[in-house]
N, C-alpha and C. Protein backbone atom coordinates (compact mmCIF):
# COMPACT_ATOMS: atom_id res chain seq x y z
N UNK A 1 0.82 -1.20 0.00
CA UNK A 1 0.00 0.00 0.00
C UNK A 1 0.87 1.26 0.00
N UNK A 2 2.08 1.49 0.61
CA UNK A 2 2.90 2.37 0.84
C UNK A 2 3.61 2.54 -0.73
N UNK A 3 3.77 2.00 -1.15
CA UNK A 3 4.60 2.27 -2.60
C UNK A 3 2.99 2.34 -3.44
N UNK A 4 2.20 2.15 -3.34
CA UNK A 4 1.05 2.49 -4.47
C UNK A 4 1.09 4.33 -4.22
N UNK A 5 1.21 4.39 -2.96
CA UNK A 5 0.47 5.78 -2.21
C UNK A 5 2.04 6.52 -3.16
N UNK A 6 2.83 6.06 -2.48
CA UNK A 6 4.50 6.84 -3.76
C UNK A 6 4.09 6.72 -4.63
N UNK A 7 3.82 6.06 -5.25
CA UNK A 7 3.77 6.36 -6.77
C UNK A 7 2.49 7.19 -7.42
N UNK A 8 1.40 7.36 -6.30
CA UNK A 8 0.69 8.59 -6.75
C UNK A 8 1.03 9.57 -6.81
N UNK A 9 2.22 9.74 -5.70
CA UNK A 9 2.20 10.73 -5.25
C UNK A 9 3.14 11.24 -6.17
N UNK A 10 3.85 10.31 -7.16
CA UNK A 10 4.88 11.06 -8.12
C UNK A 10 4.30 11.33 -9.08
N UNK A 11 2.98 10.94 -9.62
CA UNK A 11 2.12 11.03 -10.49
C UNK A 11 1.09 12.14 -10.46
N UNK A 12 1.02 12.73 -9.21
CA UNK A 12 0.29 14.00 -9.15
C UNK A 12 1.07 15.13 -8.89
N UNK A 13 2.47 14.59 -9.16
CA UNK A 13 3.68 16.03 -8.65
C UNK A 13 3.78 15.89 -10.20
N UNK A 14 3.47 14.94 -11.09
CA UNK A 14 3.67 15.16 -12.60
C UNK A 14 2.17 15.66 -12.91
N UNK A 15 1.42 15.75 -12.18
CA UNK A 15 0.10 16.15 -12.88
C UNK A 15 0.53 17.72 -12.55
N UNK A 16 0.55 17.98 -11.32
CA UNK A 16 1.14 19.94 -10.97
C UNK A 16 2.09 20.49 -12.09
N UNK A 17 3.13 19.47 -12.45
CA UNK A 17 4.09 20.07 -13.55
C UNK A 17 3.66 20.17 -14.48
N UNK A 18 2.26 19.47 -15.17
CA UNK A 18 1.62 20.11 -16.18
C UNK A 18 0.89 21.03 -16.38
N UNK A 19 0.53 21.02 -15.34
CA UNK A 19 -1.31 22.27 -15.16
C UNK A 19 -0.89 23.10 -14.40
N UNK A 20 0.53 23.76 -13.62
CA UNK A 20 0.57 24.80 -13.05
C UNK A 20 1.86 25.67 -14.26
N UNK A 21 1.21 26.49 -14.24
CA UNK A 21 2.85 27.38 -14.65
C UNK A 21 3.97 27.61 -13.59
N UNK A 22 5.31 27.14 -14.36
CA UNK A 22 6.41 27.79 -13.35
C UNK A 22 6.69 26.94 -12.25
N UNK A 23 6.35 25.36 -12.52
CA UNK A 23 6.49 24.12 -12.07
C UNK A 23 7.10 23.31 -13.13
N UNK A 24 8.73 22.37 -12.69
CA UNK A 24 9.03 22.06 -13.43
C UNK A 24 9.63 20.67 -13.10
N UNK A 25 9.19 19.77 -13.67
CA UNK A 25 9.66 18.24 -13.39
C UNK A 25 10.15 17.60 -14.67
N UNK A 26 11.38 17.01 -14.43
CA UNK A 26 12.23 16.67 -15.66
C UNK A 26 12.22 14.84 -16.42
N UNK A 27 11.52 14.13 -14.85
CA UNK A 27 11.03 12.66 -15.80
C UNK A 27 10.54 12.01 -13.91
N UNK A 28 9.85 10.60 -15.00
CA UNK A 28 9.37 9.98 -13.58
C UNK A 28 10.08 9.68 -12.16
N UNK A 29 11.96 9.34 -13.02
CA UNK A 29 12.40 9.05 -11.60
C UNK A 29 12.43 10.19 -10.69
N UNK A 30 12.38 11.49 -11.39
CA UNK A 30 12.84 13.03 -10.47
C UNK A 30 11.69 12.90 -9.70
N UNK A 31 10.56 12.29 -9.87
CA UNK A 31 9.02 12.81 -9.55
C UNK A 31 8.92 12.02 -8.40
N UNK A 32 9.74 10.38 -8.66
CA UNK A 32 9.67 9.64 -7.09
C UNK A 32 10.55 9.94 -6.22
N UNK A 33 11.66 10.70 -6.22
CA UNK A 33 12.69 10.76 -5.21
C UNK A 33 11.99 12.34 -5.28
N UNK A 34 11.34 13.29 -5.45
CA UNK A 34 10.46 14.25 -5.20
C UNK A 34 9.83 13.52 -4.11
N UNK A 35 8.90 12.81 -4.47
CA UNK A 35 7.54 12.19 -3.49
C UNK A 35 8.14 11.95 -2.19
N UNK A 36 9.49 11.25 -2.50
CA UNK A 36 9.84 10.21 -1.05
C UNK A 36 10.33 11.69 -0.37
N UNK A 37 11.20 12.44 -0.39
CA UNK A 37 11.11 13.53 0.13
C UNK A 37 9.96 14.44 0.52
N UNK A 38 9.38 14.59 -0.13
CA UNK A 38 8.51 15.44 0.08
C UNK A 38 7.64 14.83 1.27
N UNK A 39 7.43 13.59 0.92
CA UNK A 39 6.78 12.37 2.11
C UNK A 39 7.77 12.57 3.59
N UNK A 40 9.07 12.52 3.46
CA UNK A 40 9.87 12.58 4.38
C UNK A 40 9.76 14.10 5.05
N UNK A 41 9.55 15.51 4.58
CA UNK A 41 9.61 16.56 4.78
C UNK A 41 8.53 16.89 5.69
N UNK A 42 7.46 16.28 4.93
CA UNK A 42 6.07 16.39 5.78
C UNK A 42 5.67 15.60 7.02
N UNK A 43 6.56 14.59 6.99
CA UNK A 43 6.55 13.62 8.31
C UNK A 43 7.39 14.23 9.54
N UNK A 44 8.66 14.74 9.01
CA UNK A 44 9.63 15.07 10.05
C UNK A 44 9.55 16.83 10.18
N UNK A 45 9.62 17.40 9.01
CA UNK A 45 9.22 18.96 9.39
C UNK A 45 8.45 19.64 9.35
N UNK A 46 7.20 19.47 8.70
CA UNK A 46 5.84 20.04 9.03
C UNK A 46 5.34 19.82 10.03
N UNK A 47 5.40 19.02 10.86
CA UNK A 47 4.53 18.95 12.17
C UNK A 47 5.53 20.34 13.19
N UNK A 48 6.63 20.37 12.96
CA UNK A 48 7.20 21.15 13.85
C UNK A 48 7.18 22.76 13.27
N UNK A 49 6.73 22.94 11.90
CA UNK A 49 6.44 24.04 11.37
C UNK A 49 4.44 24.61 11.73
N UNK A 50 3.99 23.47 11.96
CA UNK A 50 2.65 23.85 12.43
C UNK A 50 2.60 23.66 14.01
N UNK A 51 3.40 23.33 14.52
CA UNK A 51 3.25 23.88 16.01
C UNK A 51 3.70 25.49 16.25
N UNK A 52 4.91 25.51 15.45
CA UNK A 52 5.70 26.97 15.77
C UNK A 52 4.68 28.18 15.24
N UNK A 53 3.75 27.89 14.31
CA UNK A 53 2.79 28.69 13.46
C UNK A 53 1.41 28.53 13.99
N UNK A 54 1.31 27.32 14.66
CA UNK A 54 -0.10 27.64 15.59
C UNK A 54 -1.23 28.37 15.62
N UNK A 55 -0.92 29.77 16.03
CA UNK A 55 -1.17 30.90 16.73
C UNK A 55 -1.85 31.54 14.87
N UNK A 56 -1.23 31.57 14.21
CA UNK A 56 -1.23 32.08 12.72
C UNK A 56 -2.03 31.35 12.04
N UNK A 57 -2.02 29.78 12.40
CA UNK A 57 -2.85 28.58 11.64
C UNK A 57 -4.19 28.94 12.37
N UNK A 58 -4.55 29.38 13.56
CA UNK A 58 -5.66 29.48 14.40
C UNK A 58 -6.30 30.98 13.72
N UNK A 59 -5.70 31.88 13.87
CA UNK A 59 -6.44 33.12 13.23
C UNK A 59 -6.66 32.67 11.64
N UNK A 60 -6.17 32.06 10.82
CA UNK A 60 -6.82 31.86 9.71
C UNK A 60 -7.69 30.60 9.27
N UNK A 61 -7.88 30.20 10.75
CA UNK A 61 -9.11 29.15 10.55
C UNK A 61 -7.93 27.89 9.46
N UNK A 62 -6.98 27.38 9.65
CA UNK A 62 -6.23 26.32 8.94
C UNK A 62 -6.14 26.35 7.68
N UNK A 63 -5.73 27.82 7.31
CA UNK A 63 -5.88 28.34 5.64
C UNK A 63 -3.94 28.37 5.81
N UNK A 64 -3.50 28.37 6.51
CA UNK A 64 -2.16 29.08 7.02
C UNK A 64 -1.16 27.34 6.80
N UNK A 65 -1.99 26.40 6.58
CA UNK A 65 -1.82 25.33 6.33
C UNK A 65 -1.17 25.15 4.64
N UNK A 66 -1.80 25.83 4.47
CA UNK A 66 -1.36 25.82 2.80
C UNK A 66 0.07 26.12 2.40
N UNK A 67 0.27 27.11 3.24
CA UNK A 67 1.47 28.38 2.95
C UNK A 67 2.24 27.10 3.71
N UNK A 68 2.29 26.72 4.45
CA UNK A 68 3.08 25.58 5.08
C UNK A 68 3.51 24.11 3.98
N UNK A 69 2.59 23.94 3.43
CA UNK A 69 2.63 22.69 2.45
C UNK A 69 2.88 23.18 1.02
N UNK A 70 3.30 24.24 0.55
CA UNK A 70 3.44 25.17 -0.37
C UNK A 70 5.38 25.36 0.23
N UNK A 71 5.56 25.67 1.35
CA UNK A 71 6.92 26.01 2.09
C UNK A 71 8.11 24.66 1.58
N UNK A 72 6.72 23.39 1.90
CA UNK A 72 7.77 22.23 1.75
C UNK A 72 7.98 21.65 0.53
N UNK A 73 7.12 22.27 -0.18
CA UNK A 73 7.09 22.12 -1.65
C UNK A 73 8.19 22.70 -2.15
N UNK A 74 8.64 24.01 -1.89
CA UNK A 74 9.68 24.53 -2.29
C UNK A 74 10.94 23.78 -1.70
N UNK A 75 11.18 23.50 -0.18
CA UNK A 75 12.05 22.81 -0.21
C UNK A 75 12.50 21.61 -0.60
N UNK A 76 11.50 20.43 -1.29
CA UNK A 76 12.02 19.62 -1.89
C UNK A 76 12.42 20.24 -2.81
N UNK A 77 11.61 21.29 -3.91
CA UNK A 77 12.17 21.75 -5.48
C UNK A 77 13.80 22.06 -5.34
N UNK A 78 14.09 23.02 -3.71
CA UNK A 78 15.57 23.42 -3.57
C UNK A 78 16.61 22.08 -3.83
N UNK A 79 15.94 21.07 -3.60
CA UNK A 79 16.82 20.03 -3.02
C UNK A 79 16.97 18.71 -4.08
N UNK A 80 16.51 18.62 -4.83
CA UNK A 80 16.55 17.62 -5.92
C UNK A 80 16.51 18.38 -7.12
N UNK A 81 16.94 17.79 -7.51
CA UNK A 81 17.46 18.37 -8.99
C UNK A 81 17.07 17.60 -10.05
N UNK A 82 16.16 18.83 -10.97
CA UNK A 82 15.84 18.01 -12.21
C UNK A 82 14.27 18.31 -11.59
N UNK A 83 14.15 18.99 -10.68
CA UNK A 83 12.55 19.65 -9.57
C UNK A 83 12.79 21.03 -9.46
N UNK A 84 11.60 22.00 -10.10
CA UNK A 84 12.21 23.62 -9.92
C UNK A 84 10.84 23.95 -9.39
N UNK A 85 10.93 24.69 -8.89
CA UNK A 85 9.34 25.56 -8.59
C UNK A 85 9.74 27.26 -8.53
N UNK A 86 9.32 28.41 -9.49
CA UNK A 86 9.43 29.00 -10.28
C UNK A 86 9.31 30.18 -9.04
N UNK A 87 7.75 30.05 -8.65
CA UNK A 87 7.30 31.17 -7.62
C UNK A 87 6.75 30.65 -6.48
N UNK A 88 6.10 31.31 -5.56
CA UNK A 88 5.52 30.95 -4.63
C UNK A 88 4.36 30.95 -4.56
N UNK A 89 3.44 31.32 -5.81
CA UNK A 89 2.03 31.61 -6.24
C UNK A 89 1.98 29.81 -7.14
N UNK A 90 3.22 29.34 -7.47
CA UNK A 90 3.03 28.05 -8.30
C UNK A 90 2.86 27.20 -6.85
N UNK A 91 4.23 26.99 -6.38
CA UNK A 91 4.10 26.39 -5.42
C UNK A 91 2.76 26.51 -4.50
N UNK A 92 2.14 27.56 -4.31
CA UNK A 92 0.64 27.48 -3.10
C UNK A 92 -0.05 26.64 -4.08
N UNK A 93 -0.22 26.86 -5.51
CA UNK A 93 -1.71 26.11 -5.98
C UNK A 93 -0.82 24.83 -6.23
N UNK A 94 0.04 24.68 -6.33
CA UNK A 94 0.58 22.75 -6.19
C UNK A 94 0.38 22.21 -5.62
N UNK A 95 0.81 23.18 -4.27
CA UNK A 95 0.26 22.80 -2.62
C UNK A 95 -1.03 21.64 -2.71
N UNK A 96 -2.31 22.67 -3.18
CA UNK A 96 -3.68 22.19 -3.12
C UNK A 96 -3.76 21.78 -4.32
N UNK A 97 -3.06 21.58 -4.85
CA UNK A 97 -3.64 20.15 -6.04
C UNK A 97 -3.23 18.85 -5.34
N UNK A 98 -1.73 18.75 -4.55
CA UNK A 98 -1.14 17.94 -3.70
C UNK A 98 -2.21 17.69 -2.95
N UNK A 99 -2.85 18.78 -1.97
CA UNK A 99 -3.78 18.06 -0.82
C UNK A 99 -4.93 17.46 -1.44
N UNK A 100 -5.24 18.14 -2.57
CA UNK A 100 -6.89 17.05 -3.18
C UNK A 100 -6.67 16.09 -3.21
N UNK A 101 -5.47 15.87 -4.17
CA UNK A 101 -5.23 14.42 -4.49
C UNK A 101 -4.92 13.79 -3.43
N UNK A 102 -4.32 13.91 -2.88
CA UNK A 102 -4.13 13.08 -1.37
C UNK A 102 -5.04 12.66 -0.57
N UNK A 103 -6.17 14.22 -0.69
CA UNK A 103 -7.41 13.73 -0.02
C UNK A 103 -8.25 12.64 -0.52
N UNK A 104 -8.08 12.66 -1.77
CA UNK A 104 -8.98 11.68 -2.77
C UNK A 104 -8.98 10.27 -2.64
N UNK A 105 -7.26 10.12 -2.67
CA UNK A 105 -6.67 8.74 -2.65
C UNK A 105 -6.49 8.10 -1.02
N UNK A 106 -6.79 8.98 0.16
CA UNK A 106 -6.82 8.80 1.14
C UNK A 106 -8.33 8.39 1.16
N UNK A 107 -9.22 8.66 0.96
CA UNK A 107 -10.61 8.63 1.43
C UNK A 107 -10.52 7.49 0.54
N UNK A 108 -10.64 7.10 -0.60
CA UNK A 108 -10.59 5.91 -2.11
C UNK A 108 -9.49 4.83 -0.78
N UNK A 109 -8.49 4.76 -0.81
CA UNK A 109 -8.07 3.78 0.42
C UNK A 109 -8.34 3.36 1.59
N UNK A 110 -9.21 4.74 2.25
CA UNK A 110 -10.23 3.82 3.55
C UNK A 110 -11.21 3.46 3.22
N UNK A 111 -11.99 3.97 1.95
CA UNK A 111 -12.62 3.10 2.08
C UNK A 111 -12.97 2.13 1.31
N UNK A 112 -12.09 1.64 0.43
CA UNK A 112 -11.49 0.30 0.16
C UNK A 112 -10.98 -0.72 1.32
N UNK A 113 -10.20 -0.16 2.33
CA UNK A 113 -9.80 -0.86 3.14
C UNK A 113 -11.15 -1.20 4.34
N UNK A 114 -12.08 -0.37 4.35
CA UNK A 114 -13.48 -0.38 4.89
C UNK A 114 -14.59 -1.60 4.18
N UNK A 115 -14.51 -1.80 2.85
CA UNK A 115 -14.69 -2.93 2.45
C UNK A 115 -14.20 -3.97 2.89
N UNK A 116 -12.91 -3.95 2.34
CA UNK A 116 -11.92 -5.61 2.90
C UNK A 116 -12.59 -6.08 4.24
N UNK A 117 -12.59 -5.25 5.09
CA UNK A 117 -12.75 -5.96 6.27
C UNK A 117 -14.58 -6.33 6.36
């Protein structure tokens, strides 16, 4: 299940590099060592970027969430190569193409896995 969920997830960082301007992905392998990072970024440094922002995530009702998942977006683009992200107006709407799809394939996997059982 964990490598299906990667490989969406490199598949919708290639869907952003088509449909956003000023997003730039150079082939599938860039798109999975994207994902696994980006997977890794959000596990180990977003939780500690939404505690420190709290206070900011609370006055905007969890809109402040975006700008956060948009933040780590850019830092994978800094960090792999052959991954560019142009602006910070690309990166926010990647952001939320990232969270739909995630949301999609998250809800489509429970409740698939809500069947099985």
């Amino acid at each position: 299940m964990l490598i299906i969920r990667w490989i969406i997830n490199a598949l919708a960082l290639l869907l952003v590099a088509q449909v956003i301007p000023g997003t730039h992905i150079d082939s599938f392998y860039v798109a999975l060592i994207a994902a696994l990072l980006l997977g890794l970024a959000n596990a180990v440094i977003r939780p500690v970027l939404i505690l420190l922002t709290l206070p900011v995530t609370i006055l905007t009702l969890g809109a402040f969430t975006l700008v956060i998942n948009a933040l780590m977006l850019f830092l994978v683009a800094s960090i792999v190569k052959g991954f560019a992200i142009d602006t910070f107006a690309a990166a926010f709407w990647g952001a939320l193409i990232l969270w739909l799809i995630s949301w999609l394939t998250n809800s489509l996997f429970s409740s698939t896995r809500a069947i099985q059982e």
